[in-house]
Every structure is written in C-alpha cells, then in structure tokens.
Protein backbone atom coordinates (compact mmCIF):
# COMPACT_ATOMS: atom_id res chain seq x y z
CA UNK A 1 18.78 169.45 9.03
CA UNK A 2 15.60 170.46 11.26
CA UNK A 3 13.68 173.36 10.68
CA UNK A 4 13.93 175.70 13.55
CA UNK A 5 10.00 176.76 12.45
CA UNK A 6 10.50 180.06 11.48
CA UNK A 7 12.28 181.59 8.75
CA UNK A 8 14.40 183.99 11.12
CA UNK A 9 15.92 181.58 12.87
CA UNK A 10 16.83 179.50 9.61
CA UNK A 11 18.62 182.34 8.33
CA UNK A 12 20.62 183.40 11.49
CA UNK A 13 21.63 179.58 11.98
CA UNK A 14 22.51 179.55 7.69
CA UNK A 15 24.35 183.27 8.50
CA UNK A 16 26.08 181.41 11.88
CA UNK A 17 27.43 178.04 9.92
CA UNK A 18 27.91 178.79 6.34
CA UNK A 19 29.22 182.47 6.44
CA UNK A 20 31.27 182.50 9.85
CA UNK A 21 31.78 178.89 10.13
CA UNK A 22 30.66 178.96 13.70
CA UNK A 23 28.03 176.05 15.23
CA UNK A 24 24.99 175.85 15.11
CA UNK A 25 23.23 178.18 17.76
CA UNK A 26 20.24 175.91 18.38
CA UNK A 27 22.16 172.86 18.70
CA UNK A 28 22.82 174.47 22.51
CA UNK A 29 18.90 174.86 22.87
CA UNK A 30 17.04 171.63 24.30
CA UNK A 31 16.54 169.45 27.52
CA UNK A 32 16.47 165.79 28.43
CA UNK A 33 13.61 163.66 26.52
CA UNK A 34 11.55 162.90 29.47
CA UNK A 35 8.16 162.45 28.78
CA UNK A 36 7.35 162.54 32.74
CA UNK A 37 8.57 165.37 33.98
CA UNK A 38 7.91 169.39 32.49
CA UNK A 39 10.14 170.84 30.21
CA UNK A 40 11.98 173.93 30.63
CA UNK A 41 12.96 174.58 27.24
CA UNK A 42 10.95 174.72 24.05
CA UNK A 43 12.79 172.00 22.21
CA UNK A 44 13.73 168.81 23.44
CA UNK A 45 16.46 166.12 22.39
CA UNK A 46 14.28 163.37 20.74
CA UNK A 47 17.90 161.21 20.70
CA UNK A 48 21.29 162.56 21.85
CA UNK A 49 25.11 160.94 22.22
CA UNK A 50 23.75 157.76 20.23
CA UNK A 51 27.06 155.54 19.39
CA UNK A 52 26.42 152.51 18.75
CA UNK A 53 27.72 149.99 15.40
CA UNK A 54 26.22 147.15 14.19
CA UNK A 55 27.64 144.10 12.29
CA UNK A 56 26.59 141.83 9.26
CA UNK A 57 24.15 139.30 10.41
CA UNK A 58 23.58 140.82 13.63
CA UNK A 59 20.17 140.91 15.01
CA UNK A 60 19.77 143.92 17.07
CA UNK A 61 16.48 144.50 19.59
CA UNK A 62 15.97 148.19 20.45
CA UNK A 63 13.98 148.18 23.45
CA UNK A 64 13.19 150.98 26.27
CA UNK A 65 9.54 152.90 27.53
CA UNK A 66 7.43 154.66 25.36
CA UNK A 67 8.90 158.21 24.37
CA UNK A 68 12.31 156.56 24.34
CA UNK A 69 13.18 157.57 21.02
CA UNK A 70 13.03 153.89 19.46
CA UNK A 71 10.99 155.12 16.68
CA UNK A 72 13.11 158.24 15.97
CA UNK A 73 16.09 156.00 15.79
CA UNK A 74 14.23 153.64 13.31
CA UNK A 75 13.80 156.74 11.02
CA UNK A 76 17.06 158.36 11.11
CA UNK A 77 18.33 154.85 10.39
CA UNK A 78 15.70 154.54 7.38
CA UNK A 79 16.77 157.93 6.54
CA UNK A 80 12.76 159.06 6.83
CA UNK A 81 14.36 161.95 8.42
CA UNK A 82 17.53 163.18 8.65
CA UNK A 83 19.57 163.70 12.27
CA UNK A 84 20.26 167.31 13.04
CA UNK A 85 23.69 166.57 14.20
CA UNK A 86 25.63 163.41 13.66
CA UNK A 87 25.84 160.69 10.90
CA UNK A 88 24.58 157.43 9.91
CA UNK A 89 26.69 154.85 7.79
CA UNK A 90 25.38 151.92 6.57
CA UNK A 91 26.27 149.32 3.22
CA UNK A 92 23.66 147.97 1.72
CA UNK A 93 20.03 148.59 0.79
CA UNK A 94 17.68 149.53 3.68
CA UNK A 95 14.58 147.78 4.14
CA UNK A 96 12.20 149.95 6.41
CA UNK A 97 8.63 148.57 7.95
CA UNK A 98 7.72 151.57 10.02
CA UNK A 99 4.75 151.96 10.35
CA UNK A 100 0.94 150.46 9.10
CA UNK A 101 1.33 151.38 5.44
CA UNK A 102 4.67 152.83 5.34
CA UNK A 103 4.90 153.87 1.50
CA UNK A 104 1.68 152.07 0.72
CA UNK A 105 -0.28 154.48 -1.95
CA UNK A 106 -4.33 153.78 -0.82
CA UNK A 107 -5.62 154.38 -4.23
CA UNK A 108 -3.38 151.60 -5.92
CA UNK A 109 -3.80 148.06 -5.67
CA UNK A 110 -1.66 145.46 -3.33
CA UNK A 111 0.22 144.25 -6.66
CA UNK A 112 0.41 148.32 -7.63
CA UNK A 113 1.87 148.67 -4.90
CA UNK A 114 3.81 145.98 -4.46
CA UNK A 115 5.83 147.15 -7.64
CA UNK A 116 5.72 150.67 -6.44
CA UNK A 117 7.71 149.53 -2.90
CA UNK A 118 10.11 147.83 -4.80
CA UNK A 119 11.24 150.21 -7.31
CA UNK A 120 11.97 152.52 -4.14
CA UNK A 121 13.80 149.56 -2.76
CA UNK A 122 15.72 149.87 -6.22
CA UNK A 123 14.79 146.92 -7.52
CA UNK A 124 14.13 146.25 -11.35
CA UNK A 125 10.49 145.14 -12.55
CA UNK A 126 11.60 141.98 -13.71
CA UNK A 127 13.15 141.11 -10.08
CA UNK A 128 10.09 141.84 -8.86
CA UNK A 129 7.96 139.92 -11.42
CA UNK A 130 10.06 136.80 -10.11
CA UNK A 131 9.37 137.20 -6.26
CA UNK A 132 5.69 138.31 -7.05
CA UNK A 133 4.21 134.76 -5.87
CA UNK A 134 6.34 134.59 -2.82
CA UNK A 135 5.29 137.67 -1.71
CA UNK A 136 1.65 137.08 -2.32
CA UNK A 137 1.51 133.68 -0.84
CA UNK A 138 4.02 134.73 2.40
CA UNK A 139 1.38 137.81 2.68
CA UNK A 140 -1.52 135.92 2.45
CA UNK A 141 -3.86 139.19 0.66
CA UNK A 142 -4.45 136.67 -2.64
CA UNK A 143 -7.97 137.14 -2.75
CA UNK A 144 -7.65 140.71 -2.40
CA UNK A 145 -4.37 141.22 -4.00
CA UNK A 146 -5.99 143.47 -6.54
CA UNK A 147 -8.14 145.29 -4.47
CA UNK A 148 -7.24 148.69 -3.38
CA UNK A 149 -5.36 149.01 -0.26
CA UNK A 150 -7.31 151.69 1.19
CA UNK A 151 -10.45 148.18 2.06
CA UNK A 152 -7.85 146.48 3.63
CA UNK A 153 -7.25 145.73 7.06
CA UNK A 154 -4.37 147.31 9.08
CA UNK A 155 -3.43 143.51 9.75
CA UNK A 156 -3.80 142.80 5.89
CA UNK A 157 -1.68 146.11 5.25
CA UNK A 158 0.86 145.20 7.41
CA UNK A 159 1.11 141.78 6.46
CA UNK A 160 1.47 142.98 2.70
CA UNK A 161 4.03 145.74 3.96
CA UNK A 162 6.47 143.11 5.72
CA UNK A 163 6.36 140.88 2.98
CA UNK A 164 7.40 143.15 0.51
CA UNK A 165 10.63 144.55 2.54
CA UNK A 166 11.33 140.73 3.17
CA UNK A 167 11.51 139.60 0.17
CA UNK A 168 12.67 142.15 -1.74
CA UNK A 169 16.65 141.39 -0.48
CA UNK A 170 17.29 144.32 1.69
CA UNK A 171 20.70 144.11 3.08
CA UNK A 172 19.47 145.68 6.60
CA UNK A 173 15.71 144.90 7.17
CA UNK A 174 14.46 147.87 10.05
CA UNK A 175 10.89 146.68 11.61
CA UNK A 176 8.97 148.95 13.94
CA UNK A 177 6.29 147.65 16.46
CA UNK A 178 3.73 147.53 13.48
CA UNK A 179 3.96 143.01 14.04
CA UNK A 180 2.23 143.65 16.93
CA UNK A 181 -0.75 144.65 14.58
CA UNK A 182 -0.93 141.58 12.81
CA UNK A 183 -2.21 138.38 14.08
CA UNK A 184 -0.89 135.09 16.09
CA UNK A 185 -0.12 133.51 12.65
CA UNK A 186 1.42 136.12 11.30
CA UNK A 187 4.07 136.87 14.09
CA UNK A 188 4.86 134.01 14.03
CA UNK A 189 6.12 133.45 10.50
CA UNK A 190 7.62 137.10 10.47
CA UNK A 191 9.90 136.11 13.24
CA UNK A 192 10.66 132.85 11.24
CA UNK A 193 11.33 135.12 8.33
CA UNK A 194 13.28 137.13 10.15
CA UNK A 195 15.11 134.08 11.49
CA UNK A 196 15.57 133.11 7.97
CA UNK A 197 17.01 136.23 6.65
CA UNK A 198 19.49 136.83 9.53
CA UNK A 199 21.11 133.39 10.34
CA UNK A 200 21.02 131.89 6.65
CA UNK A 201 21.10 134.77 4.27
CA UNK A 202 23.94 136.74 6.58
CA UNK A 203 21.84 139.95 6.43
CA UNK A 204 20.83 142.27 9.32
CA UNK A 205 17.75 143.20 11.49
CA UNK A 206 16.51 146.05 13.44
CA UNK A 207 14.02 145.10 15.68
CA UNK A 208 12.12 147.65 17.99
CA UNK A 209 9.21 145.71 20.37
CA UNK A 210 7.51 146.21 23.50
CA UNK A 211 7.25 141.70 22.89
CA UNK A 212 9.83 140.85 25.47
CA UNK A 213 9.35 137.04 24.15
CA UNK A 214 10.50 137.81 20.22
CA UNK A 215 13.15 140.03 21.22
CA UNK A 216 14.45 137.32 23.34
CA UNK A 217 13.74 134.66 20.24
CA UNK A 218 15.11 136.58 17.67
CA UNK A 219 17.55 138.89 18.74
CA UNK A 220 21.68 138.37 19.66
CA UNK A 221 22.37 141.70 21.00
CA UNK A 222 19.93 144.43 22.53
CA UNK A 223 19.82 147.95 22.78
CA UNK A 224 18.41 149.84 25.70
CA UNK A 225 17.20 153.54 25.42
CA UNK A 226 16.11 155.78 28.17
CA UNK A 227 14.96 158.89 27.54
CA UNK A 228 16.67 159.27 24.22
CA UNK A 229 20.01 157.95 24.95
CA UNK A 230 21.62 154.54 25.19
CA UNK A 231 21.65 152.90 28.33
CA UNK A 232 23.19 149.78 27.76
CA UNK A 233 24.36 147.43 24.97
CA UNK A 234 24.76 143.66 25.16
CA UNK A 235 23.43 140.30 25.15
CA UNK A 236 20.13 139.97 24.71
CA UNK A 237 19.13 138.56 28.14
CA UNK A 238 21.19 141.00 30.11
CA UNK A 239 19.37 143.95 28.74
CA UNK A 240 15.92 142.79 28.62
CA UNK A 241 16.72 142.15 32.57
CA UNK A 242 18.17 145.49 32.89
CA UNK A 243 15.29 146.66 31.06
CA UNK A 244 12.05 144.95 32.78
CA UNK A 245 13.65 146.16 36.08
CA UNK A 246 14.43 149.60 35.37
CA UNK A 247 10.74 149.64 33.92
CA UNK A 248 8.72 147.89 36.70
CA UNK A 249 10.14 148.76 39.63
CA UNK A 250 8.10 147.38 43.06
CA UNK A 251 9.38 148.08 46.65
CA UNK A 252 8.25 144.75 48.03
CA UNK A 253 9.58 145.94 51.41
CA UNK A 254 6.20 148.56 51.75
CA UNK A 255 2.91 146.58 52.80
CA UNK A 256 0.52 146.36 50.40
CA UNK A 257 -1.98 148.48 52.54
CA UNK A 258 0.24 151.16 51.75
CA UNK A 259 1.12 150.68 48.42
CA UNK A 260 -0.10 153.40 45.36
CA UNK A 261 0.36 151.34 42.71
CA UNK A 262 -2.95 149.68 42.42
CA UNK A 263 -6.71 151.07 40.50
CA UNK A 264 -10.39 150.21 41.87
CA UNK A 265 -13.16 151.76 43.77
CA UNK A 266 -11.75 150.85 47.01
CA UNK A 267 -14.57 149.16 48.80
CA UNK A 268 -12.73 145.99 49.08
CA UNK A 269 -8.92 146.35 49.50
CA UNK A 270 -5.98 143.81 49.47
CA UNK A 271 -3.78 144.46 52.68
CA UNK A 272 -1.74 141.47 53.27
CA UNK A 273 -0.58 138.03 51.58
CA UNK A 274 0.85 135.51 52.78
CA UNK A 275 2.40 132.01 51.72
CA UNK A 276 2.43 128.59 53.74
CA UNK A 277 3.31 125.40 53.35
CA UNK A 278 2.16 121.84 54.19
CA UNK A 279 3.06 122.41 58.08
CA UNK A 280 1.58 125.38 58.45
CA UNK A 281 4.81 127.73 57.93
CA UNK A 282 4.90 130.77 56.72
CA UNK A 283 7.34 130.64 54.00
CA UNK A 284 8.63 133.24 50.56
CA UNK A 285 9.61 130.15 48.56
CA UNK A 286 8.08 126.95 47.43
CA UNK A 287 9.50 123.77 45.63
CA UNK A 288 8.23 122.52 42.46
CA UNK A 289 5.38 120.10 42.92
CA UNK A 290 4.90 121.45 46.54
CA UNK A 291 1.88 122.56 48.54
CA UNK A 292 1.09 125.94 48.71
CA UNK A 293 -1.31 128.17 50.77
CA UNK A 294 -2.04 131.71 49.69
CA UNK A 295 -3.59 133.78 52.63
CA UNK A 296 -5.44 137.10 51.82
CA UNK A 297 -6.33 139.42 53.58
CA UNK A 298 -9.17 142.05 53.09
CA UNK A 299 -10.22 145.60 54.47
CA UNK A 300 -13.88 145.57 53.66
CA UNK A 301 -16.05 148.79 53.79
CA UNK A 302 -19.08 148.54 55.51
CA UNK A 303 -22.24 146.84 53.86
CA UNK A 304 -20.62 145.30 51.05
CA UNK A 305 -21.84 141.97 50.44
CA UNK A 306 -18.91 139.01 50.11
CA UNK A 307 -21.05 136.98 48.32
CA UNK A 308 -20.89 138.81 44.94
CA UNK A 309 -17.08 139.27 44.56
CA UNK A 310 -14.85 138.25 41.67
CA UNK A 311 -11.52 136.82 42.73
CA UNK A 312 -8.38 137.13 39.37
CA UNK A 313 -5.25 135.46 39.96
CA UNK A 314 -2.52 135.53 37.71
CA UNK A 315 1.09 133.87 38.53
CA UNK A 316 3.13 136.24 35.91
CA UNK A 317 6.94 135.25 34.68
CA UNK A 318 9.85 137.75 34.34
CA UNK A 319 8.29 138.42 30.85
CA UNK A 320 4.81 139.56 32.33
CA UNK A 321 3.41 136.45 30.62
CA UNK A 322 0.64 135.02 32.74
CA UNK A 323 1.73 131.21 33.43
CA UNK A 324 -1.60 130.17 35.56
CA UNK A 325 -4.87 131.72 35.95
CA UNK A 326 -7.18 131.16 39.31
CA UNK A 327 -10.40 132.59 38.99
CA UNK A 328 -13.39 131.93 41.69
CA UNK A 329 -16.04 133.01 38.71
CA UNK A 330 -15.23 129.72 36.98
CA UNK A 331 -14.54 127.70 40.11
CA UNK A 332 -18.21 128.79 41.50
CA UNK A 333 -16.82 129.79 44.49
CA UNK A 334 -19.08 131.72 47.19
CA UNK A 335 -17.20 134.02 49.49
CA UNK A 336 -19.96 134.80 51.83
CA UNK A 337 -18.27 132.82 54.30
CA UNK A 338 -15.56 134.71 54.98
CA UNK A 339 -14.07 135.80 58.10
CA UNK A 340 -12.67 138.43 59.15
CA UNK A 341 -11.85 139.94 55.79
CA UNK A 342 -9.35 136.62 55.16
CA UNK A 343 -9.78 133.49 52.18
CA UNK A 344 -7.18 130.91 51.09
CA UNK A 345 -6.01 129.58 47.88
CA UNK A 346 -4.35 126.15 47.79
CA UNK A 347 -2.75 124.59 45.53
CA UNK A 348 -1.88 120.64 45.64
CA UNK A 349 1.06 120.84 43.69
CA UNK A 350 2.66 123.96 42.54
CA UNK A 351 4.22 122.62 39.15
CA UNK A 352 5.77 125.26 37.26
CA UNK A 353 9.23 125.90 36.19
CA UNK A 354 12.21 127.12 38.90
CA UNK A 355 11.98 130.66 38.67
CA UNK A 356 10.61 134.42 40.48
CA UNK A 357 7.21 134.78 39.81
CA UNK A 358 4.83 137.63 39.91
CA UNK A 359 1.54 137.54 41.78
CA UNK A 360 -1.17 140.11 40.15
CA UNK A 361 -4.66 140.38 42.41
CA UNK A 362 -7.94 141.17 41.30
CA UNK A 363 -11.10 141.87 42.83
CA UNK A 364 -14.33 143.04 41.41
CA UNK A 365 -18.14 143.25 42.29
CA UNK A 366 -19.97 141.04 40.67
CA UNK A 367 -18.72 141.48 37.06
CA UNK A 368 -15.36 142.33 35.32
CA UNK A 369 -16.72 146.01 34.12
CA UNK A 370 -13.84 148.62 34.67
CA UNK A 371 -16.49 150.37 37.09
CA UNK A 372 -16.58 147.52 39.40
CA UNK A 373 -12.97 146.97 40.09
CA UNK A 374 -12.65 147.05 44.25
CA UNK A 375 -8.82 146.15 43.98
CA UNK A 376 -6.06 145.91 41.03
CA UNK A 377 -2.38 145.66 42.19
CA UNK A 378 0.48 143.94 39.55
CA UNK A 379 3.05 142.94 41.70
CA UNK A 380 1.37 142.47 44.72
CA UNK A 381 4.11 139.43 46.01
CA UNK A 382 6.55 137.79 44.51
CA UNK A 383 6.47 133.68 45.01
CA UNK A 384 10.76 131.89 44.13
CA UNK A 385 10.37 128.55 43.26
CA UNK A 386 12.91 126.50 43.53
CA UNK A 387 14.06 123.21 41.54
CA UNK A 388 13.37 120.25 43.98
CA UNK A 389 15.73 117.52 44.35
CA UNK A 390 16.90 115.06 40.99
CA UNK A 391 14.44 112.54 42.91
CA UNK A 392 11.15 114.53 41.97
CA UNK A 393 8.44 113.42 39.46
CA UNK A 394 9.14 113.36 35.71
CA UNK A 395 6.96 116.93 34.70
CA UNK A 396 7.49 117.77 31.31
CA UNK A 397 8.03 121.66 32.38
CA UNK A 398 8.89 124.02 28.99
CA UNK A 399 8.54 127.43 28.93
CA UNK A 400 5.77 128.97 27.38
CA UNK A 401 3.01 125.75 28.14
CA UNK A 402 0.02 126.44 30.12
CA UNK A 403 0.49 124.85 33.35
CA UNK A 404 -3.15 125.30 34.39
CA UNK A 405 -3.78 121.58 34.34
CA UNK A 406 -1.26 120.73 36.47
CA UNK A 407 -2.06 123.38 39.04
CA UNK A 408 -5.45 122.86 39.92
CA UNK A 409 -6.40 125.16 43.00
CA UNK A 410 -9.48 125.76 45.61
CA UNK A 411 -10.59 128.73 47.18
CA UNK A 412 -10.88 128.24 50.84
C-alpha cells in the first residue's frame, strides 16, 4: 500500500477500510498520467486498469513514450514496490535487472556481490559456486572481479548485473532499459542470452526498450502503454507499428515552410522538396536501382554566404535507423553556386530495400556546433520504394547493411 504522506490521512484511510470496511478514500483521488499536459489533482495514476497475462516462454516487449509507466510496471512486477490496488501473480522465481546496480552493494566486491544477488535470488552458495565462472566469463569484469564495484563502470556494472540474473535460473527474467548502457558487444550477447533462455530453457522475459530493433528480434508479443494504461496487445510487429505512429506523428499534407517541427537559427530554411526521375517527372515513389533527383529548396536571409554551408542527409527506415548518409562536408561540395535558393541531389541508382523511407535535412554554417544549426526537420518527406520487376539486377539487399556503397550521390 502507498503512503498517502502524512500520518492523518493514513489513519482515516486505516479507520475507512479496516474498521468500516468501506474503500479506500484516496483510491477516488488522481488524474490521467500525462506528462504533457497540467495536472489538476495532486496525485496522479502512475498505471491504472492494467490486465494483461503472460505465458511460459513468452517473450513480452513493453514499449510506449517516456512517462508511460514501463518502469513502474517493471517494479510492481519485481515486487520493488507494491501496487496500491490490484494484484500480481506469478510462479516462479523473479529475476529483476532494473536499473544500473540494482541490488549491487558499492563497498563489496563483484564476486561479494555476486553471492550477495544470488542468495536474494534464493539460491544456495554451492549453486552459486558452480555458475561462478559462467558468470564471470559471460560478464567479462575478470580482471576486476575483485575490485569493488563502486570503480567500476556503469557498463561494467551492468554487464555484471545481467549476468548474474541470467544465470542464476530465474523462472521470469524482467530487464529494464539499463542494455542500452552497455556496449555494442554486450547487447548483443544479452539478446542472445535472452534468446537462449526463452526459446530453449522455456522460461520468460520482460523486456522494456526504447531499441525498436531488439524488441522486434527478441520479442513474440508486445505491449503498448500510453499514459499509464494499455493500449494494445499483440504481435510484435503490429504494435511496434501502432507504436512508432502514435509516437511520430507528421502531417505530410502541411508544406514544410510551415511546418513547427524543426530546430536552428533560421537563417537558412528548408521550404520545399521535391523528387524526379530520369525524364524529368516529378514523382513520390522510386524503383529500386532507379534514378533519383532530390530538389531543395531554400529561403535564405540576406548576406549569408552559400559557400560555407553544411548539407546532412539521412534516408531513415520505419525503425528511425539511418540506412544512407549524404553529406556535402565529405563530398567537398561548394554551394556558392546556387541559384535561387535551389541544389540537387542525385543519385545513380537508388538501391535499398522496398519500403517507406524517412528523409531527415540538415543544414549548418560552417560546422556541426548546435549553435550553427540554420535548419533541422526529421521527417521532412517521405520517399516509397518499390520492388522493381523479377528482371532487375541480383543486389544482395538485407536489412540492417549499409547501403552507402551502392548509393553513391552528387550534389548538384
């Protein structure tokens, strides 16, 4: 049960529920969990009218903005903290990775600590004297593994942390965000791991990310929260859909000249693109392995010089992963010679996977400080391409390679 805060209020709500058997008067107090807009009552519901069940073996990614109440699910799962209406049911041992050092004593050493972790999991010292060297080695701390924790690294921390609740046989593993800490290496054999436990050891995972990619790798089923309730359950492709366009939503229909959605100084604004092909067209969709012309056009303030500009180009996927990167810096382009505020990027052949892709435009002055950003819009066009006939060129086109190579542009 939560603490109302003050000691009057705890006794009227004791007085309410255990003498008259009556509900709990501050159960009616609270508003909607949304971090956006001003509340008008003093307490909020951090999560409210969650029903959800999850089977053995299931790997379940909660997703949804920050202030969604991922966390506070994670905990009340965990049993951290306790909900203040409601239950939670689970079988099995719970194996939590909250947060960077979740039960992690700084004064002890990894191995302290690692024995310390799993007698809270509930396991016995000589179980844990037998999965010692796995953990070690999967964690990669060795050198340091009897060094106080407080020297290490949030990385090293974290890396210790997940090993221990890995290996430790937790029926339900819970991980928070805190992979996102660690490094390439690392994520990648904690999703393995978590791979590993799920699909050949039958057990489950709980698996809150902002990394559209892993949830997509490793999960079956996905969660959505908004504002502290459930949106939607299902597969795991259908929500993370539901989910990037709930969270990014652009009204291509408004011209970009008129579009707030964008940062920079505004001495050199983007106001229009547009796409062509081969002929001359103007088209919104492009073949693989096609031509492509990218017009843009500029409003320019007066006595700003062309010449220094910075052009940033990024073709983003449904993921917000950049796929391609055009930048005039390292193409030595000059811009001086523009006219009339408009420059052209083409691009022989435009190999990349059939898909809806995201155009994000920069512009800067000269350098890529923060202070000399003229023009930053995600989203500023969206570019289909389609999958050309079964006659085209053999391109080797998986998802996830960079396709720079094969889509070498100019600035024009």
């Amino acid at each position: 049960m939560v603490s109302t805060r003050t000691l009057s209020n705890d006794l009227n709500r004791w007085w309410q529920m255990t003498v008259l058997h009556k509900e709990d008067p501050y159960l009616k107090v609270g508003s909607v969990n949304d971090r956006s807009k001003a509340a008008d009552s003093e307490f909020v519901w951090a999560l409210k009218d969650i029903d959800f069940k999850v089977e053995q073996g299931d790997v379940v990614g909660i997703i949804g903005k920050n202030g969604a109440g991922k966390s506070t699910l994670l905990k009340i799962l965990s049993r951290v903290t306790g909900p203040t209406t409601g239950s939670v049911r689970a079988r099995g041992k719970i194996g939590s990775l909250l947060e960077v050092g979740t039960g992690f004593h700084p004064e002890m050493t990894g191995r302290e600590n690692i024995y310390m972790n799993g007698a809270i999991l509930g396991m016995t010292r000589q179980e844990i004297s037998r999965k010692l060297d796995e953990i070690v080695d999967f964690s990669g701390c060795e050198r340091y593994i009897d060094t106080p924790v407080k020297r290490y690294s949030s990385g090293m921390t974290v890396r210790l942390g997940f090993a221990v609740a890995a290996f430790l046989d937790p029926e339900i593993l819970v991980v928070d965000e805190v992979l996102a800490v660690g490094d390439a290496e690392f994520q990648k054999k904690a999703i393995g791991k978590m791979q590993d436990v799920s699909r050949g050891e039958g057990r489950t995972v709980l698996f809150v990310s902002h990394n559209m990619a892993s949830v997509r790798q490793l999960c079956n089923l996905g969660i959505l929260l908004c504002n502290g309730t459930v949106d939607d359950i299902g597969q795991t492709e259908m929500i993370i859909n539901k989910y990037l366009g709930v969270d990014k939503i652009v009204d291509y229909n408004i011209p970009l000249s008129k579009r707030k959605d964008r940062v920079g100084n505004g001495r050199v604004k983007l106001n229009e693109i547009r796409l062509f092909n081969r002929d001359g067209s103007c088209v919104t969709d492009v073949f693989v392995g096609d031509y492509l012309r990218m017009e843009f056009h500029l409003d320019v303030q007066d006595n700003v010089d062309l010449s220094s500009i910075i052009v940033g180009i990024k073709l983003m996927d449904n993921f917000n992963n950049p796929c391609v990167l055009w930048a005039s810096d390292e193409m030595t382009h000059d811009f001086s010679t523009i006219k009339n505020g408009v420059f052209s990027l083409e691009v022989p052949e435009f190999n990349v996977r059939p898909n809806c892709y995201n155009l994000y435009f920069q512009l800067s002055m000269g350098s890529t400080s923060p202070n000399d950003f003229c023009d930053v819009i995600y989203n500023a066009t969206r570019i289909n391409v389609i999958s050309n006939s079964f006659f085209d060129r053999s391109i080797l086109l998986k998802e996830g390679r960079d396709y720079s190579p094969l889509i070498k542009g100019r600035f024009v």
